[in-house]
Protein backbone atom coordinates (compact mmCIF):
# COMPACT_ATOMS: atom_id res chain seq x y z
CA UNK A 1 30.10 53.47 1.44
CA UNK A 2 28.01 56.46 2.39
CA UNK A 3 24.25 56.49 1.41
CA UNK A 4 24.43 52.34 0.03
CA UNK A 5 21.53 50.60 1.81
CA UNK A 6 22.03 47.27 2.99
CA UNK A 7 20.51 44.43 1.33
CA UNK A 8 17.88 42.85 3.05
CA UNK A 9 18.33 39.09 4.47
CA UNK A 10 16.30 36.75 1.81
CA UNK A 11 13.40 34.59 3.40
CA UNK A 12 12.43 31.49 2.19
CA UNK A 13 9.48 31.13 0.10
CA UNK A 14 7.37 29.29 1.93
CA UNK A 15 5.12 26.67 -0.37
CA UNK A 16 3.69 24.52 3.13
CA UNK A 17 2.14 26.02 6.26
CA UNK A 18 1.38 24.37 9.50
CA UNK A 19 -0.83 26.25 11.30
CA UNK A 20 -0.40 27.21 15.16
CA UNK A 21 -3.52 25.05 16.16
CA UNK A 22 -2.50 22.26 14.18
CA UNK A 23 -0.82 18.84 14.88
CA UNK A 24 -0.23 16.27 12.38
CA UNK A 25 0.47 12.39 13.29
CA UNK A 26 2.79 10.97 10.92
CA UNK A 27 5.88 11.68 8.79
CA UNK A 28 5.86 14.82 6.45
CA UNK A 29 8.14 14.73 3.57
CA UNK A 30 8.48 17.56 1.40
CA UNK A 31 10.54 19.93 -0.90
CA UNK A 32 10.57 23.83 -1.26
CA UNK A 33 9.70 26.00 2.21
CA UNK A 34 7.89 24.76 5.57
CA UNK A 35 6.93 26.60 8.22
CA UNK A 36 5.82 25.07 11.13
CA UNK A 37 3.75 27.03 14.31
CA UNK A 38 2.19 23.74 15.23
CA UNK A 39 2.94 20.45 16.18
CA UNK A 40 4.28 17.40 14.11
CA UNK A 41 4.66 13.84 15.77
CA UNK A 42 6.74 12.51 13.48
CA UNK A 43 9.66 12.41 10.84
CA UNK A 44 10.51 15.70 8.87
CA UNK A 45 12.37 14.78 5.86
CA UNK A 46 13.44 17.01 2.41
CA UNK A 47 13.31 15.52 -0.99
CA UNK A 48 17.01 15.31 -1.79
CA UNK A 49 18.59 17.83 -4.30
CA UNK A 50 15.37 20.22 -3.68
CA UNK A 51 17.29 22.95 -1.61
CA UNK A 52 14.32 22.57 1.10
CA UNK A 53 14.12 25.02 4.28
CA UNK A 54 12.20 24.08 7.45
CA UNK A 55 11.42 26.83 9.68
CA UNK A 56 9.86 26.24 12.81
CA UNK A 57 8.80 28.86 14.88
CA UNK A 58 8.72 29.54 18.71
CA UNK A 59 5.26 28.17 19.07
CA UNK A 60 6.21 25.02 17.10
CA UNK A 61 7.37 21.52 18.62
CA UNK A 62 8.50 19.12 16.30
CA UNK A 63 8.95 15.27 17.93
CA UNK A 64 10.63 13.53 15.64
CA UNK A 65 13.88 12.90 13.23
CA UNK A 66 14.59 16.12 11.13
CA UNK A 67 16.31 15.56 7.93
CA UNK A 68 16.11 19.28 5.74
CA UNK A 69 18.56 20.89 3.75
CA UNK A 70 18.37 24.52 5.66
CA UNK A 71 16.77 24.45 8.92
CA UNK A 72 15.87 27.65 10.82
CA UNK A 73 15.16 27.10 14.37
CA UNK A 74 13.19 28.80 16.93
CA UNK A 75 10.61 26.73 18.30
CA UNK A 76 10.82 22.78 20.06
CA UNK A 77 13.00 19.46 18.46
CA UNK A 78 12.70 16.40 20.38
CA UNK A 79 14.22 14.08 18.33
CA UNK A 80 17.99 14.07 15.88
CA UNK A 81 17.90 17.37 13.55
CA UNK A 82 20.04 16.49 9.99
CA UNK A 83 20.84 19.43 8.69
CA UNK A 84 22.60 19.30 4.78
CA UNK A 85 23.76 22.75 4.45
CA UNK A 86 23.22 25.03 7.24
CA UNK A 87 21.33 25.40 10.48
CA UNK A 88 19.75 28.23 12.73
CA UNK A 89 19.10 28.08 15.95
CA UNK A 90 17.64 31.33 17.04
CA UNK A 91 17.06 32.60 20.88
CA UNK A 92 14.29 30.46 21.60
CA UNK A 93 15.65 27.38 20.06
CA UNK A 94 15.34 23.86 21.90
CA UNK A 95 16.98 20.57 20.43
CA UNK A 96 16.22 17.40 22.41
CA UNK A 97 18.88 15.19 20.18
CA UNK A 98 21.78 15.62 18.01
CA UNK A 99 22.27 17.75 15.62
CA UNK A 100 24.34 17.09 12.75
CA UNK A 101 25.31 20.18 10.44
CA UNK A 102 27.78 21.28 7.74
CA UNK A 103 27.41 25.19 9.09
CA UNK A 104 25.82 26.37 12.35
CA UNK A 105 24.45 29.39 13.74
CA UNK A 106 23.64 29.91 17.01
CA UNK A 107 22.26 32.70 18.94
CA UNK A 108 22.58 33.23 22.75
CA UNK A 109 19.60 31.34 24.53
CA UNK A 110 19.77 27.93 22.09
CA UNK A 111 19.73 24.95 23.79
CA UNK A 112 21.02 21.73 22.63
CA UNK A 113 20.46 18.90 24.92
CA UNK A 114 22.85 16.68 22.64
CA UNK A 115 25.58 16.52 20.82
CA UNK A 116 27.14 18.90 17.99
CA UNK A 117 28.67 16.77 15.34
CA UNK A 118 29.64 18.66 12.07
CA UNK A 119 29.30 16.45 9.02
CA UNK A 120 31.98 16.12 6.43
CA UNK A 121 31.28 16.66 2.70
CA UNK A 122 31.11 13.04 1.98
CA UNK A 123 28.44 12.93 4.73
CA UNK A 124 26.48 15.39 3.20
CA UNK A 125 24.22 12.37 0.96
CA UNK A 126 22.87 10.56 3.23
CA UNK A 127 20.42 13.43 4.97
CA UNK A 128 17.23 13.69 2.38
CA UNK A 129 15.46 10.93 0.56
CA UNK A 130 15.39 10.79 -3.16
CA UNK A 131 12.02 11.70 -5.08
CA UNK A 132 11.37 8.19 -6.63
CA UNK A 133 11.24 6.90 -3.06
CA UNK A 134 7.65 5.39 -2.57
CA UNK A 135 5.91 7.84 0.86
CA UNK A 136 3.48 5.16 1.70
CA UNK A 137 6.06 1.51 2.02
CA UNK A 138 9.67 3.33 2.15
CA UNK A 139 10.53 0.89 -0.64
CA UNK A 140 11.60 2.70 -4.18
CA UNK A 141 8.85 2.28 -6.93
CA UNK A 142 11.38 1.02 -9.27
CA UNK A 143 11.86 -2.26 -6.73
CA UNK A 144 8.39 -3.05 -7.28
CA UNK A 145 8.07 -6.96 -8.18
């Protein structure tokens, strides 16, 4: 209709940052919003059931598994990319791996140096790690003998 306004997209709130001149060494696992301009060498893995979004931007290189609910893509993944609900791969998107996704989106300049394989809804479990899972052994606290 005339004079109605379109509502803006919604951005993720954004509880993690990872700077541009910043590189960790090691898996991150976390739950609510990442954005990434830097560089991770490792495994990027959502709690399960916390709705997570990774965004990495054009400067940032992730090389590594991805595992995350959302994932919006502009920046470097060398390594598989999991993604639970939906995926964006924007312009300047690179994927070195397969990606694995329920719903894509991809805009014209993406690169996937992979394969495409869209997950099934019984699939959809196995991407995230549950909270109780212990960060430091990968064994679940309640296993503890």
């Amino acid at each position: 209709m005339l004079g109605k306004t379109k509502k803006p997209k919604q951005s993720a709130k954004i509880d993690s940052l990872i700077g541009q001149n910043t590189e960790i060494r090691g898996d991150v696992v976390f739950s609510g919003g990442l954005h990434v301009d830097g560089k991770i060498s490792g495994n990027v893995i959502c709690e399960e059931g916390s709705g997570s979004v990774l965004t990495l931007s054009e400067r940032g290189v992730i090389e590594g598994e991805v595992r995350v609910s959302r994932v919006v893509l502009n920046g470097t993944i060398i390594g598989d990319v999991h993604a639970l609900e939906h995926i964006e791969l924007a312009a300047q998107a690179r994927v070195n791996g397969n990606v694995y996704y329920s719903l894509i989106e991809m805009a014209m300049g993406a690169e996937v140096n992979g394969n495409l394989v869209h997950r099934s809804e019984s699939d959809k479990s196995v991407v995230a790690i549950k909270p109780e899972e212990n960060k430091h052994d990968g064994k679940k606290a309640s296993q503890e003998n």
